[in-house]
PDB file of N, CA and C in Angstrom:
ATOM      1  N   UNK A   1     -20.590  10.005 -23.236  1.00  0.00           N
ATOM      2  CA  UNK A   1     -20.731   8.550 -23.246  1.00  0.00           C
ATOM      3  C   UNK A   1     -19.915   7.977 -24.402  1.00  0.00           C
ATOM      4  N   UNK A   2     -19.803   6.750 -24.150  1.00  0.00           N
ATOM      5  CA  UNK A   2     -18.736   6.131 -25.301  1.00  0.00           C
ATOM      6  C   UNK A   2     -19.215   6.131 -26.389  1.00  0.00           C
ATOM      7  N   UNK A   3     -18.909   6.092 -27.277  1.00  0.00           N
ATOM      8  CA  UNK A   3     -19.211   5.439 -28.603  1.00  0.00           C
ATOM      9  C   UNK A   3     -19.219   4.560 -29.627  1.00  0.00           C
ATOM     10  N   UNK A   4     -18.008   3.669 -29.008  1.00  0.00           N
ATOM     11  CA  UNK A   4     -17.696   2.172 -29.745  1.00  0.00           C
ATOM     12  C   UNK A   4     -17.546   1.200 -28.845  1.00  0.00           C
ATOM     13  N   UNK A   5     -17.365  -0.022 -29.318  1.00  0.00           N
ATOM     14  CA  UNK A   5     -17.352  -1.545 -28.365  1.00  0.00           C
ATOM     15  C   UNK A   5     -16.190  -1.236 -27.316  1.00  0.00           C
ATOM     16  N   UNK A   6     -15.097  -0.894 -28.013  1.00  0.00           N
ATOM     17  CA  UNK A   6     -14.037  -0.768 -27.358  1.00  0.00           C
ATOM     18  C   UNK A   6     -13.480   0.234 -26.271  1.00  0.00           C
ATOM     19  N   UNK A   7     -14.472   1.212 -26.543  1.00  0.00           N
ATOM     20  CA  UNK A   7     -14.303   2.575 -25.414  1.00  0.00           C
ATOM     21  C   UNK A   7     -15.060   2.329 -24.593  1.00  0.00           C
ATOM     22  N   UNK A   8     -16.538   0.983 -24.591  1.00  0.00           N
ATOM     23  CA  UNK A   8     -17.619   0.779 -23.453  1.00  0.00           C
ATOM     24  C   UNK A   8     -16.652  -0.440 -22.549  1.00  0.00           C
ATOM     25  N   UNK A   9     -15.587  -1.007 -23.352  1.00  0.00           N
ATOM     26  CA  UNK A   9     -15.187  -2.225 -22.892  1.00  0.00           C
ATOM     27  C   UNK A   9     -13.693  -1.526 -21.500  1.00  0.00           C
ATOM     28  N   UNK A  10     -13.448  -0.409 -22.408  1.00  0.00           N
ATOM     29  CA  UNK A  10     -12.072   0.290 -21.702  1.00  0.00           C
ATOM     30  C   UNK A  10     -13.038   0.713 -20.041  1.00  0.00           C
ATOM     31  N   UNK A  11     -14.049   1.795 -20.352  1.00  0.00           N
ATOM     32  CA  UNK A  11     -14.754   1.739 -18.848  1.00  0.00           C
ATOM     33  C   UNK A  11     -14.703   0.571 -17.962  1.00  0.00           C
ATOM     34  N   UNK A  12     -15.668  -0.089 -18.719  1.00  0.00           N
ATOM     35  CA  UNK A  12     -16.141  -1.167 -17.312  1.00  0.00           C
ATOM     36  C   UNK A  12     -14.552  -1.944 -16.993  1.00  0.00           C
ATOM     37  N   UNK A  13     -13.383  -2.182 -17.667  1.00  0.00           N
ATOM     38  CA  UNK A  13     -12.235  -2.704 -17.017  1.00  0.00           C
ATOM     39  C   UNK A  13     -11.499  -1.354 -15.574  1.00  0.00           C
ATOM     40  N   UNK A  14     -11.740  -0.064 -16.775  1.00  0.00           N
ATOM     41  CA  UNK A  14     -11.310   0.969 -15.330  1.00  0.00           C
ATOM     42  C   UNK A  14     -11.811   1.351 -14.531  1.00  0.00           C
ATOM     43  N   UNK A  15     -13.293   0.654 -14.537  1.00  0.00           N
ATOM     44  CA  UNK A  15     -13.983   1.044 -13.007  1.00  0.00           C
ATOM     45  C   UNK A  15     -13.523  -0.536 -12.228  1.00  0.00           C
ATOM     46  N   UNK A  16     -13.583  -1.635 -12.820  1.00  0.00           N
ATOM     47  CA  UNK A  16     -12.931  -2.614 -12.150  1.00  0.00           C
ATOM     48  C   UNK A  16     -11.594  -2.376 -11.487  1.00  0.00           C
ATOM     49  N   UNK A  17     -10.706  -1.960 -12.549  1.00  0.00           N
ATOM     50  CA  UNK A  17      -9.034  -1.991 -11.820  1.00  0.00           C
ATOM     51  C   UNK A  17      -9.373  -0.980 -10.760  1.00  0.00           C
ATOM     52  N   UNK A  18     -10.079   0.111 -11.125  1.00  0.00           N
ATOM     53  CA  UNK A  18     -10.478   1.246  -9.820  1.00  0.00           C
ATOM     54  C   UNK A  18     -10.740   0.857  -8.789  1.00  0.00           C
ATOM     55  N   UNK A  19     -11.309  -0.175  -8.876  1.00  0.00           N
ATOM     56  CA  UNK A  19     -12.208  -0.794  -7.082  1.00  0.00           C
ATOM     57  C   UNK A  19     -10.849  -1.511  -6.765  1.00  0.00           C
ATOM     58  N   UNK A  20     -10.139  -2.669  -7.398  1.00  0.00           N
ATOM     59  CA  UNK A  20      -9.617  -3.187  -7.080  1.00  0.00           C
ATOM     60  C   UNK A  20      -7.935  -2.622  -6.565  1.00  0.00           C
ATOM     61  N   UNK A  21      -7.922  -1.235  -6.892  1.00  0.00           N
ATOM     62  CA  UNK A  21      -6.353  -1.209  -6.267  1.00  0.00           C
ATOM     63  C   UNK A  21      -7.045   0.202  -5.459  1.00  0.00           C
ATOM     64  N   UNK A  22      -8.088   0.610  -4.928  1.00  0.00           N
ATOM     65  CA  UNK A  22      -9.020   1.229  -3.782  1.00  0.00           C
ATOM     66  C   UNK A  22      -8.597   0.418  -2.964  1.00  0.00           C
ATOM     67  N   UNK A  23      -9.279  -0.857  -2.852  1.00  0.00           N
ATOM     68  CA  UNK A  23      -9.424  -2.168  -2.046  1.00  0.00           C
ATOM     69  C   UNK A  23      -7.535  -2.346  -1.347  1.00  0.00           C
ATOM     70  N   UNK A  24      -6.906  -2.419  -2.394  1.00  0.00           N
ATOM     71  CA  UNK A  24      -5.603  -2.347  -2.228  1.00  0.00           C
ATOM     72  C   UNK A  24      -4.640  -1.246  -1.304  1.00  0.00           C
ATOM     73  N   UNK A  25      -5.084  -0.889  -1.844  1.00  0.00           N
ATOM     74  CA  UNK A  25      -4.636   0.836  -0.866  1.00  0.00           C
ATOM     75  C   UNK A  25      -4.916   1.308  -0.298  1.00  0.00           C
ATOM     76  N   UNK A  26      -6.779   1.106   0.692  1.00  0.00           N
ATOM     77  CA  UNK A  26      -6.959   1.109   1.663  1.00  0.00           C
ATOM     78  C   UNK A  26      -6.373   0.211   2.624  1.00  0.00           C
ATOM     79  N   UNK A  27      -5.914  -1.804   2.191  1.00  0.00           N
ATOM     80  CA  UNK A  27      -5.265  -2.265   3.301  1.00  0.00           C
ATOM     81  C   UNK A  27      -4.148  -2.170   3.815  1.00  0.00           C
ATOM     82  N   UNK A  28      -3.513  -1.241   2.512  1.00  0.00           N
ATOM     83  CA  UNK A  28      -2.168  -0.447   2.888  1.00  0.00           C
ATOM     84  C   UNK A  28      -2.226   0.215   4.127  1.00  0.00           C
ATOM     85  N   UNK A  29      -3.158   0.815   3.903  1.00  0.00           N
ATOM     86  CA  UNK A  29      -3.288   2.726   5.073  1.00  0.00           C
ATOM     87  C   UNK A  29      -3.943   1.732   5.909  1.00  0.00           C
ATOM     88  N   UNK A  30      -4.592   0.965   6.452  1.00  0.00           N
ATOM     89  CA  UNK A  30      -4.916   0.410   7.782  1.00  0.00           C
ATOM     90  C   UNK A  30      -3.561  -0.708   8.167  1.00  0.00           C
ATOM     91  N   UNK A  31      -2.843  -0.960   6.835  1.00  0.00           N
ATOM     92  CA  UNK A  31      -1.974  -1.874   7.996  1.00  0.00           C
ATOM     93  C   UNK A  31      -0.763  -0.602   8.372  1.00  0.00           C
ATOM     94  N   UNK A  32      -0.668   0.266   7.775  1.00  0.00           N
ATOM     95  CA  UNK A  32       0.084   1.057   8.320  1.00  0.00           C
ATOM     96  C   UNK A  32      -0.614   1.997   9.409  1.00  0.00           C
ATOM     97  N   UNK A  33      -1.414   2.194   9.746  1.00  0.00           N
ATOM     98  CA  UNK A  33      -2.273   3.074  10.360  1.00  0.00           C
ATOM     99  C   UNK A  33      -2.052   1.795  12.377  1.00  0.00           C
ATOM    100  N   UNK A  34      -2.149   0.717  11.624  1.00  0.00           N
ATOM    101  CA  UNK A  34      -2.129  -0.040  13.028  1.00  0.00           C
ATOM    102  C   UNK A  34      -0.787  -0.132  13.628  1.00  0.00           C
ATOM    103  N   UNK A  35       0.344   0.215  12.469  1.00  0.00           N
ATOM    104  CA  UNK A  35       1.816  -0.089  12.916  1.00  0.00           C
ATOM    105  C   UNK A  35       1.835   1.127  14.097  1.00  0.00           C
ATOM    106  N   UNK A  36       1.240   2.299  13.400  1.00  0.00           N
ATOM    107  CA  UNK A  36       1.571   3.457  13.985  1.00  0.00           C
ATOM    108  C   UNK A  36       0.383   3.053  15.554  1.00  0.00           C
ATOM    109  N   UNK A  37      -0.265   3.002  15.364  1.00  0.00           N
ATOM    110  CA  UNK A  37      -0.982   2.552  16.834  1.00  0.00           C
ATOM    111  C   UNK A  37      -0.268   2.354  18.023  1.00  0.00           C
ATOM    112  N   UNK A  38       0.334   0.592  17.390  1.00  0.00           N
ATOM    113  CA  UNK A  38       0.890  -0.182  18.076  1.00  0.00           C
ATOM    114  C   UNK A  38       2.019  -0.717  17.743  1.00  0.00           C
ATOM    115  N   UNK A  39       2.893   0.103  17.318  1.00  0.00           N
ATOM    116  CA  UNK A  39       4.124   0.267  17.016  1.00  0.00           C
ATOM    117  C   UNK A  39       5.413  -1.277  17.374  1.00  0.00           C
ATOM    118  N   UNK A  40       5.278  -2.275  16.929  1.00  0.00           N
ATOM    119  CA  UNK A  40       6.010  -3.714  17.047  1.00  0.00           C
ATOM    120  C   UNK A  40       6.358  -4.416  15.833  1.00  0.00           C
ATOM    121  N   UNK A  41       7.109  -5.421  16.306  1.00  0.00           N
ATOM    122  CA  UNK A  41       8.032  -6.219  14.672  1.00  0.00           C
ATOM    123  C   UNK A  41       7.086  -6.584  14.376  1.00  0.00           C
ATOM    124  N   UNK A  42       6.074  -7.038  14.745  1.00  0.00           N
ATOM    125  CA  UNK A  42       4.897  -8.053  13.890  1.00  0.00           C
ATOM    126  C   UNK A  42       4.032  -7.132  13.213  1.00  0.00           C
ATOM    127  N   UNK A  43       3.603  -5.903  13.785  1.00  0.00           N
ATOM    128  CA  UNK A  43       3.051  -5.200  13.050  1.00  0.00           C
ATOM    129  C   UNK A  43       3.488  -4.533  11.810  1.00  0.00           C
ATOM    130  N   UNK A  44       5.423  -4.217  12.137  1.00  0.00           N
ATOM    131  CA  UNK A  44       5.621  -3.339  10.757  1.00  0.00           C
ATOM    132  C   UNK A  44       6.022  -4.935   9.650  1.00  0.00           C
ATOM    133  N   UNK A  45       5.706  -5.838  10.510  1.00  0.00           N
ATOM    134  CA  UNK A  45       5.875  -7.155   9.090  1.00  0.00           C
ATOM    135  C   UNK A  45       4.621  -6.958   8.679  1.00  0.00           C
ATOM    136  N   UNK A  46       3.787  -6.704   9.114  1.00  0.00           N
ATOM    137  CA  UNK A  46       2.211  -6.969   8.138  1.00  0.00           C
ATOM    138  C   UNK A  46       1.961  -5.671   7.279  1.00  0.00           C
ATOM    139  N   UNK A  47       2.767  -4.514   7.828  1.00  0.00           N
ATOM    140  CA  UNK A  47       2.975  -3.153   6.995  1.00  0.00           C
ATOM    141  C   UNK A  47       3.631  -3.134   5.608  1.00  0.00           C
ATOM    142  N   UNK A  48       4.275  -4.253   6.096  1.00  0.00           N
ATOM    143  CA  UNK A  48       6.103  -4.442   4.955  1.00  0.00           C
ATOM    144  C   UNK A  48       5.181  -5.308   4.250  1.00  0.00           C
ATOM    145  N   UNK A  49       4.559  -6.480   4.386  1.00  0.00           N
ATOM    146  CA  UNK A  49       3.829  -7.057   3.577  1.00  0.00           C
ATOM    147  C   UNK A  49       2.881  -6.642   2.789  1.00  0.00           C
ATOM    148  N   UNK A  50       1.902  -5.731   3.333  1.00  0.00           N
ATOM    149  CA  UNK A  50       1.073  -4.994   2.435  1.00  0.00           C
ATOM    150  C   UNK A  50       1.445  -4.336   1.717  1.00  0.00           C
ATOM    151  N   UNK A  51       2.851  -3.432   1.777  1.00  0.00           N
ATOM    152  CA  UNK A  51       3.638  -2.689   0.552  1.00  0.00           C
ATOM    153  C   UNK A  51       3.443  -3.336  -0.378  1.00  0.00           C
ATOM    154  N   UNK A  52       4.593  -4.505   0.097  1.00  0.00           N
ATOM    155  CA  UNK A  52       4.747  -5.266  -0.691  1.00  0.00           C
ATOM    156  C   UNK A  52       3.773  -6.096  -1.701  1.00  0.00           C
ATOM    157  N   UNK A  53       2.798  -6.500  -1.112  1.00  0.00           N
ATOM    158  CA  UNK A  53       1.799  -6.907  -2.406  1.00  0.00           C
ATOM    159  C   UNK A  53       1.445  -5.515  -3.363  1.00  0.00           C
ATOM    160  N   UNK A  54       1.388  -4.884  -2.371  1.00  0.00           N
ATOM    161  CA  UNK A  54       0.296  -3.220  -3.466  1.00  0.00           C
ATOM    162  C   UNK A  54       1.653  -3.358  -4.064  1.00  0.00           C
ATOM    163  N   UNK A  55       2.902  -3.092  -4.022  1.00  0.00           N
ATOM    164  CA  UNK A  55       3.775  -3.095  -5.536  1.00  0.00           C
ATOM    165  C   UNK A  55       3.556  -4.124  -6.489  1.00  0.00           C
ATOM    166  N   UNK A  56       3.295  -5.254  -5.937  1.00  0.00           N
ATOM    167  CA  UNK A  56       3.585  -6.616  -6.778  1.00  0.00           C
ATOM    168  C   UNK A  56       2.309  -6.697  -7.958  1.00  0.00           C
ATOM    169  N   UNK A  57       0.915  -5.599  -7.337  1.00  0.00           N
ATOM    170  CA  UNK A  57       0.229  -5.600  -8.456  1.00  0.00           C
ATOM    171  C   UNK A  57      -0.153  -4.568  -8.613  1.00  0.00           C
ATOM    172  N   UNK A  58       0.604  -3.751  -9.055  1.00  0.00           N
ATOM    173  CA  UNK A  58       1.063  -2.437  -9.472  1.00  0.00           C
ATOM    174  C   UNK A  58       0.018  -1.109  -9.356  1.00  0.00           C
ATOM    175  N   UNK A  59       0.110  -1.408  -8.069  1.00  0.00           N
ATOM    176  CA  UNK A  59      -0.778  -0.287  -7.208  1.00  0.00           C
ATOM    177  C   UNK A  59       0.297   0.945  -7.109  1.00  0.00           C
ATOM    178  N   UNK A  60       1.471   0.269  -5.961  1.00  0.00           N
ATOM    179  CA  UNK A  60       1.861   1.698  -5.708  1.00  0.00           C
ATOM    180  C   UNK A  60       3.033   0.998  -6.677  1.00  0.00           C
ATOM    181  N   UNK A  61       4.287   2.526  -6.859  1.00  0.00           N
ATOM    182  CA  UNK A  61       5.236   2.350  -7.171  1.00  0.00           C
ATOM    183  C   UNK A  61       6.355   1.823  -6.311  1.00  0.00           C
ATOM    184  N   UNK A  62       7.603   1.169  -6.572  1.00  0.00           N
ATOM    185  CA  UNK A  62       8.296   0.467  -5.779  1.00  0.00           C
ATOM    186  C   UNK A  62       8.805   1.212  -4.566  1.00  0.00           C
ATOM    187  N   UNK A  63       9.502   2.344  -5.732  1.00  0.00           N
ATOM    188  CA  UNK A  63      10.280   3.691  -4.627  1.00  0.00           C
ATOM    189  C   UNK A  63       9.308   4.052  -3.850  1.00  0.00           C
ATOM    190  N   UNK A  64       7.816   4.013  -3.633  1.00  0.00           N
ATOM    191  CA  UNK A  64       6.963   5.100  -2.468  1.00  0.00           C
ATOM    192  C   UNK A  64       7.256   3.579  -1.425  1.00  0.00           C
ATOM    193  N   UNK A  65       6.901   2.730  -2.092  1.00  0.00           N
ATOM    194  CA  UNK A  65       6.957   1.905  -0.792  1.00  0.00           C
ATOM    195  C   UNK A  65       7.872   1.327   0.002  1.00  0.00           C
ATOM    196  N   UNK A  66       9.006   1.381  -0.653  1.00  0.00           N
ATOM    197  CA  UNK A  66      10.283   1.468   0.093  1.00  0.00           C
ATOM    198  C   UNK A  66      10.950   2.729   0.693  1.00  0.00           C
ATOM    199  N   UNK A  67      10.370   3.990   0.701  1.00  0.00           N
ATOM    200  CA  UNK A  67      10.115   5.516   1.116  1.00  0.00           C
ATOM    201  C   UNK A  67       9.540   4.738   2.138  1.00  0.00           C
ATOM    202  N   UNK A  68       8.140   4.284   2.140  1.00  0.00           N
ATOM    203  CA  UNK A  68       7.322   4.297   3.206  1.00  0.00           C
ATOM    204  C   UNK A  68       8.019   2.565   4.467  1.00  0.00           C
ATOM    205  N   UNK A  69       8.316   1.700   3.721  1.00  0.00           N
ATOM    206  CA  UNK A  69       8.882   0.925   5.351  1.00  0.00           C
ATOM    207  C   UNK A  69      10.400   1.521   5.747  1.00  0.00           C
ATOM    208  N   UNK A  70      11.018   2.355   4.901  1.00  0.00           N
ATOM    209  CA  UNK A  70      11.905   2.704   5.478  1.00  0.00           C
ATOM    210  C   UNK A  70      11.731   3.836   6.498  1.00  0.00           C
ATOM    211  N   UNK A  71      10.944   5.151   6.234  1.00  0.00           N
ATOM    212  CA  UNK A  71      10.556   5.824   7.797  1.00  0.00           C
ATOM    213  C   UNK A  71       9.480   4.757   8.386  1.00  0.00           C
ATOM    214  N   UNK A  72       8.865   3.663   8.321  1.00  0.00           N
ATOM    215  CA  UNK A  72       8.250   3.109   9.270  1.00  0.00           C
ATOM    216  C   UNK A  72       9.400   2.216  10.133  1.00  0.00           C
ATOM    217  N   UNK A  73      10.299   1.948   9.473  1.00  0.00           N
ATOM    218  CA  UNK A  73      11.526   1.062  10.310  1.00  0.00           C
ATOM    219  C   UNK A  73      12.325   2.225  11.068  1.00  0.00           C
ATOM    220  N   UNK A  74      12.026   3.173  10.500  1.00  0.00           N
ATOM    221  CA  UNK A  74      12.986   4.240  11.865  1.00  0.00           C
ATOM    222  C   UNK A  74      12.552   4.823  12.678  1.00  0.00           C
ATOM    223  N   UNK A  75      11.030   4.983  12.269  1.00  0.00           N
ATOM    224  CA  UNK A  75      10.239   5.251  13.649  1.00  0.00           C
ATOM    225  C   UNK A  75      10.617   3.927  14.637  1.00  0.00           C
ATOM    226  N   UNK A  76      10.243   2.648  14.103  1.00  0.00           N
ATOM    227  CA  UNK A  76      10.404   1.708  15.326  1.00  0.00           C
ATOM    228  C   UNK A  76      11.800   1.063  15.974  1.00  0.00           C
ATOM    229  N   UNK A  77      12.696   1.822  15.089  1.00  0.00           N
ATOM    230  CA  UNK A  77      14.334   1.730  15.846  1.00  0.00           C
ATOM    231  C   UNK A  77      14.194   2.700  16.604  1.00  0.00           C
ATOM    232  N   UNK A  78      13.450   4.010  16.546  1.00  0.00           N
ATOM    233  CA  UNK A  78      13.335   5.180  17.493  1.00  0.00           C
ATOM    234  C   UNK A  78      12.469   4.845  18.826  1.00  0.00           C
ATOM    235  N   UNK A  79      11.562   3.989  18.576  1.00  0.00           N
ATOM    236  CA  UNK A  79      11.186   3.751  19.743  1.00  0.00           C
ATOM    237  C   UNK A  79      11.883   3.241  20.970  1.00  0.00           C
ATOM    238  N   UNK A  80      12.122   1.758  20.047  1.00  0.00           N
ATOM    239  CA  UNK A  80      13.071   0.718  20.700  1.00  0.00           C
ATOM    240  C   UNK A  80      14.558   1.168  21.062  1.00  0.00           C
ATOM    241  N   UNK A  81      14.749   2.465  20.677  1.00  0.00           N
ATOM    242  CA  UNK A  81      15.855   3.173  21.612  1.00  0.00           C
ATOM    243  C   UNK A  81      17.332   2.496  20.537  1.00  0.00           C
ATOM    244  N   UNK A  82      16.840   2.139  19.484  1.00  0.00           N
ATOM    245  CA  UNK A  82      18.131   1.699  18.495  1.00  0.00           C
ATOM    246  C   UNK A  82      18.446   3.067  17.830  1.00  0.00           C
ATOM    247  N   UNK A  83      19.953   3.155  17.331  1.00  0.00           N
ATOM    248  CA  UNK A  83      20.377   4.162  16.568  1.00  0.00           C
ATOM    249  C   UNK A  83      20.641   4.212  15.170  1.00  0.00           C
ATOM    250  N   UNK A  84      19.912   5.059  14.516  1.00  0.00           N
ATOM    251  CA  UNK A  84      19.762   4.646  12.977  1.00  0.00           C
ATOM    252  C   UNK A  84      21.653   4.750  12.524  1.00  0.00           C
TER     253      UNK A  84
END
């Protein structure tokens, strides 16, 4: 257990940021989880968007999430019969 103001104060902020980029990174994996479902432009925009916020508050790192809409954009040029 802690022992000063400042080590009880460091917990309760990292169980906060904890929930809050959980929260974050689960709506990642369901909006990507639905692209893959139902594989369409509107869906990998709400995929590309959720990256995009989880970087903007520094959930994930930039490079995983531009890793991740870039094989999600070539799965759906692969569908749609486009050639990377």
């Amino acid at each position: 257990m802690a022992n000063t103001k400042s080590a009880l104060k460091r917990i309760k902020t990292s169980i906060k940021r904890n929930l809050r980029n959980r929260q974050v990174k689960s709506s990642v994996r369901t909006a990507v989880r639905k692209f893959q479902d139902n594989a369409t432009v509107d869906s990998l925009r709400s995929a590309i968007s959720a990256l995009d916020k989880a970087v903007s508050k520094g959930v994930l790192h930039r490079n995983t999430a531009a890793r991740k809409k870039s094989r999600l954009t070539l799965k759906l040029n692969a569908l749609l019969g486009k050639q990377a």
